[in-house]
C-alpha atoms as a PDB file:
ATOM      1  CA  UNK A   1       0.000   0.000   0.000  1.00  0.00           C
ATOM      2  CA  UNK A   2       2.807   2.436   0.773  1.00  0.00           C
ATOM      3  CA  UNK A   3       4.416   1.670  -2.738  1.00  0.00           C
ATOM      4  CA  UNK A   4       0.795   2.945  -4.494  1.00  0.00           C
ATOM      5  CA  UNK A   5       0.726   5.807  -2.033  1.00  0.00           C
ATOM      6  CA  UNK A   6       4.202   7.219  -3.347  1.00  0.00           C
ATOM      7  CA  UNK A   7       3.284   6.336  -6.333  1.00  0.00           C
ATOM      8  CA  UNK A   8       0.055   8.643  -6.739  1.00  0.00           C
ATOM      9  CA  UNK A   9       2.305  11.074  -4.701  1.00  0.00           C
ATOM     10  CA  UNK A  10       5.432  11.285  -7.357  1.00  0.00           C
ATOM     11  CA  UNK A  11       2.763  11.277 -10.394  1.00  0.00           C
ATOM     12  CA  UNK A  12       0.567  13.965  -8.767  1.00  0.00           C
ATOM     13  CA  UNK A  13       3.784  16.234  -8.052  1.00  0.00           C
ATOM     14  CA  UNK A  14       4.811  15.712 -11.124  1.00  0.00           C
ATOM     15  CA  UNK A  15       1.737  16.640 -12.834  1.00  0.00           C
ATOM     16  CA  UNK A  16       1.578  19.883 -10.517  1.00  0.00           C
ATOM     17  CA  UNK A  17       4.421  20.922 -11.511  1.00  0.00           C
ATOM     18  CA  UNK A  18       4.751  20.095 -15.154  1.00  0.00           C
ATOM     19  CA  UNK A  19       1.070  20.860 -16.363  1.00  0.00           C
ATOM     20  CA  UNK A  20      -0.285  22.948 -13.937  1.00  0.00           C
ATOM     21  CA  UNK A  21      -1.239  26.866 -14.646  1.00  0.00           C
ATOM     22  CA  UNK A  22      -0.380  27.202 -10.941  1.00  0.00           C
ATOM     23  CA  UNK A  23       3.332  26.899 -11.655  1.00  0.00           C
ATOM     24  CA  UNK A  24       2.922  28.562 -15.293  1.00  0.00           C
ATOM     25  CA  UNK A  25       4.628  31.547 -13.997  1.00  0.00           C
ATOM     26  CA  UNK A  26       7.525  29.597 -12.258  1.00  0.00           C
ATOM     27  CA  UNK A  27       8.170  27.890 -15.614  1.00  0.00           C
ATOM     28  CA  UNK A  28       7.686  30.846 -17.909  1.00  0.00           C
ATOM     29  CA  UNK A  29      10.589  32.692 -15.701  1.00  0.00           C
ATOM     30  CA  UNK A  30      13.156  30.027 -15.669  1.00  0.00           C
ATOM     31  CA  UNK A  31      12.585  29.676 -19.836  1.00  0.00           C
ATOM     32  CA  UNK A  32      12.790  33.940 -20.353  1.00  0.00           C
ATOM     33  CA  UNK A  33      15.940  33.601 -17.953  1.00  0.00           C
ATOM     34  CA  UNK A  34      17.075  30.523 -20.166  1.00  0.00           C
ATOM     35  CA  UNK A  35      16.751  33.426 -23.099  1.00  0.00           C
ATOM     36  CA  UNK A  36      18.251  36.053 -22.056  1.00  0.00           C
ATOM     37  CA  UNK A  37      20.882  36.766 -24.014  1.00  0.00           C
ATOM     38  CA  UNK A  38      22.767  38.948 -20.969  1.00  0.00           C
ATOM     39  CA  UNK A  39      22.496  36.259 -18.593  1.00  0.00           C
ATOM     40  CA  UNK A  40      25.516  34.747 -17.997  1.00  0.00           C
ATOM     41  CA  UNK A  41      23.817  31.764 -16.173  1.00  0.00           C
ATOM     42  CA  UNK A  42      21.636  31.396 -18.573  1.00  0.00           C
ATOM     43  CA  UNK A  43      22.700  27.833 -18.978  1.00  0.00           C
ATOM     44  CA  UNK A  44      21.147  27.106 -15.820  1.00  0.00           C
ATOM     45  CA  UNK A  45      17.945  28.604 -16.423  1.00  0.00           C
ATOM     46  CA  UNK A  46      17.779  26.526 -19.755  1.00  0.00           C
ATOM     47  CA  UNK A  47      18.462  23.348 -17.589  1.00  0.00           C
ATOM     48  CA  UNK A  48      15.964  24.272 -14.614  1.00  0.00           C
ATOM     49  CA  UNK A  49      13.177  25.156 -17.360  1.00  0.00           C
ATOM     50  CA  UNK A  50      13.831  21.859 -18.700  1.00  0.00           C
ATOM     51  CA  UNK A  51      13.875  20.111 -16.056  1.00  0.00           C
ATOM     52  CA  UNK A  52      10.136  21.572 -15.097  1.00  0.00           C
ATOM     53  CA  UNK A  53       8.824  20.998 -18.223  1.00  0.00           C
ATOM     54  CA  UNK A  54       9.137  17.667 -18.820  1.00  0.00           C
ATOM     55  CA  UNK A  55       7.378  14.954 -17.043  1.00  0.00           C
ATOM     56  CA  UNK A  56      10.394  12.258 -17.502  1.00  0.00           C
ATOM     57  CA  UNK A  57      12.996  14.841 -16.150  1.00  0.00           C
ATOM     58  CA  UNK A  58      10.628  16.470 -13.417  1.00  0.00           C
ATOM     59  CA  UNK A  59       9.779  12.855 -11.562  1.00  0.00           C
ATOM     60  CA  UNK A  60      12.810  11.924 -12.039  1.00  0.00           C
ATOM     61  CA  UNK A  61      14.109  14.809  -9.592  1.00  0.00           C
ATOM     62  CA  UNK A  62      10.658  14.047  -7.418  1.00  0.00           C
ATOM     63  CA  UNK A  63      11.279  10.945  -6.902  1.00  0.00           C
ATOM     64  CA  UNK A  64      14.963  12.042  -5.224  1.00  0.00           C
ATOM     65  CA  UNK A  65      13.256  14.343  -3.598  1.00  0.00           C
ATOM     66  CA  UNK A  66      10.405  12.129  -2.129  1.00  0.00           C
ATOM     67  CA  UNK A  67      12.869   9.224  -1.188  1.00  0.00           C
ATOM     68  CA  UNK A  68      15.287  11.466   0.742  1.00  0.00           C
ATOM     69  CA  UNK A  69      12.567  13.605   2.567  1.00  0.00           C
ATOM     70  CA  UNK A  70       9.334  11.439   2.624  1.00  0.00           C
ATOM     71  CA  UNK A  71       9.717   7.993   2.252  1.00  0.00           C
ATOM     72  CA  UNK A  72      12.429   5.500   0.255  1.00  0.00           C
ATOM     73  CA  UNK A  73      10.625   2.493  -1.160  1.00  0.00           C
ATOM     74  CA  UNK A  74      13.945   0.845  -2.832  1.00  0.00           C
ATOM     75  CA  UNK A  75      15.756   1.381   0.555  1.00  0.00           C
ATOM     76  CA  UNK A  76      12.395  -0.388   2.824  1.00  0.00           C
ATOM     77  CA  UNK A  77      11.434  -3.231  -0.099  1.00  0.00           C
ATOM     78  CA  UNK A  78      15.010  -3.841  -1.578  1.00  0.00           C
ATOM     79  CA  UNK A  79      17.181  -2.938   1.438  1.00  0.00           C
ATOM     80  CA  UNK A  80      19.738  -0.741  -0.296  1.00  0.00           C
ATOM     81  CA  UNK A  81      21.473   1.300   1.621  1.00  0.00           C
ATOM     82  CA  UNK A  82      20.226   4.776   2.463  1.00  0.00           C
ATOM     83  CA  UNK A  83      23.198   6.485   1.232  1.00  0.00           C
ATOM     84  CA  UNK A  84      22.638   5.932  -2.417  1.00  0.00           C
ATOM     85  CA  UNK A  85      18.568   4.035  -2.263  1.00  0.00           C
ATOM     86  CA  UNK A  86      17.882   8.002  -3.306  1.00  0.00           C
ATOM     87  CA  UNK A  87      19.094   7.592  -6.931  1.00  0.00           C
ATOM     88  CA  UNK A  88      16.891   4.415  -7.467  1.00  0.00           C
ATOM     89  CA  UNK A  89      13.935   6.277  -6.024  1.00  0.00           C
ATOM     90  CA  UNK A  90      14.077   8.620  -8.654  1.00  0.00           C
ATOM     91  CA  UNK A  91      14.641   5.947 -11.370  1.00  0.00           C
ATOM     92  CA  UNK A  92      11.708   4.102  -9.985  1.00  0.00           C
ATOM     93  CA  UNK A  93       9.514   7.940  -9.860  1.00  0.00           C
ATOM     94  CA  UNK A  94      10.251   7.991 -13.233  1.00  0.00           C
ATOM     95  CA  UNK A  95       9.473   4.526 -14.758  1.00  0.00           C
ATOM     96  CA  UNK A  96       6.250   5.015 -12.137  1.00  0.00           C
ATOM     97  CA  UNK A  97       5.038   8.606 -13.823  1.00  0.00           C
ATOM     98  CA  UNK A  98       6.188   7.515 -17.065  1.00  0.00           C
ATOM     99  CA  UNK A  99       3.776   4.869 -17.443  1.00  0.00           C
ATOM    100  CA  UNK A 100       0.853   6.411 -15.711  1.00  0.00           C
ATOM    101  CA  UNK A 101       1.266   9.370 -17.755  1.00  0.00           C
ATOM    102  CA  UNK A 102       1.353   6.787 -20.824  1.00  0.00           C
ATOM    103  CA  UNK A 103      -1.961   5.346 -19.462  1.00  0.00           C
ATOM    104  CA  UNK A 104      -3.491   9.082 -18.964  1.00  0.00           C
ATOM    105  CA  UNK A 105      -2.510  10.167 -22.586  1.00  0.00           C
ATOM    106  CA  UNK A 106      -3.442   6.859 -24.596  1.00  0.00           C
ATOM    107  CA  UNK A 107      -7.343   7.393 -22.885  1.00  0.00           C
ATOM    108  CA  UNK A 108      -7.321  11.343 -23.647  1.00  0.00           C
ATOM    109  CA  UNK A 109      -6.431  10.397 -27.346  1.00  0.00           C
ATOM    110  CA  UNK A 110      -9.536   7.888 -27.690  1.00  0.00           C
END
């Protein structure tokens, strides 16, 4: 039960994030910071923007943040170790939002 909970957690931050028009403005700054041509980080803009818009990227990064601050299913189901169970949290937020979101599209296309 705890695995579906993070689950539906990581997909619904995810989709917050990524799709909502409640972070619209967040996203539309880091992409005209990303622009600027007078920014000299504007490197890192381009990588946070990306990062936010893209539902692959943007659970990946969830899911590192939800294992280290919330809960770490690799660490309590495979026994990794804590110190690195983090990275495979994210890998497993991302297969995890990947194919819901696969689900969520295929049934908004029929």
């Amino acid at each position: 039960m705890e695995i579906l909970i993070w689950s539906f957690l990581s997909y619904g931050l995810m989709n917050i994030v990524v799709f909502s028009s409640i972070f619209e403005g967040f996203r539309n700054f880091f992409l005209r910071w990303g622009e600027n041509k007078l920014n000299p980080f504007r490197g890192m803009g381009k990588f946070i923007y990306g990062i936010i818009s893209c539902p692959m990227c943007f659970s990946t990064w969830g899911g590192f943040f939800l294992g280290l601050v919330l809960y770490s299913p690799t660490h309590n189901y495979l026994e990794l170790p804590i110190t690195y169970s983090w990275f495979f949290d994210g890998v497993l937020s991302s297969g995890i939002v990947w194919t819901i979101n696969t689900i969520v599209e295929w049934f908004e296309e029929k």
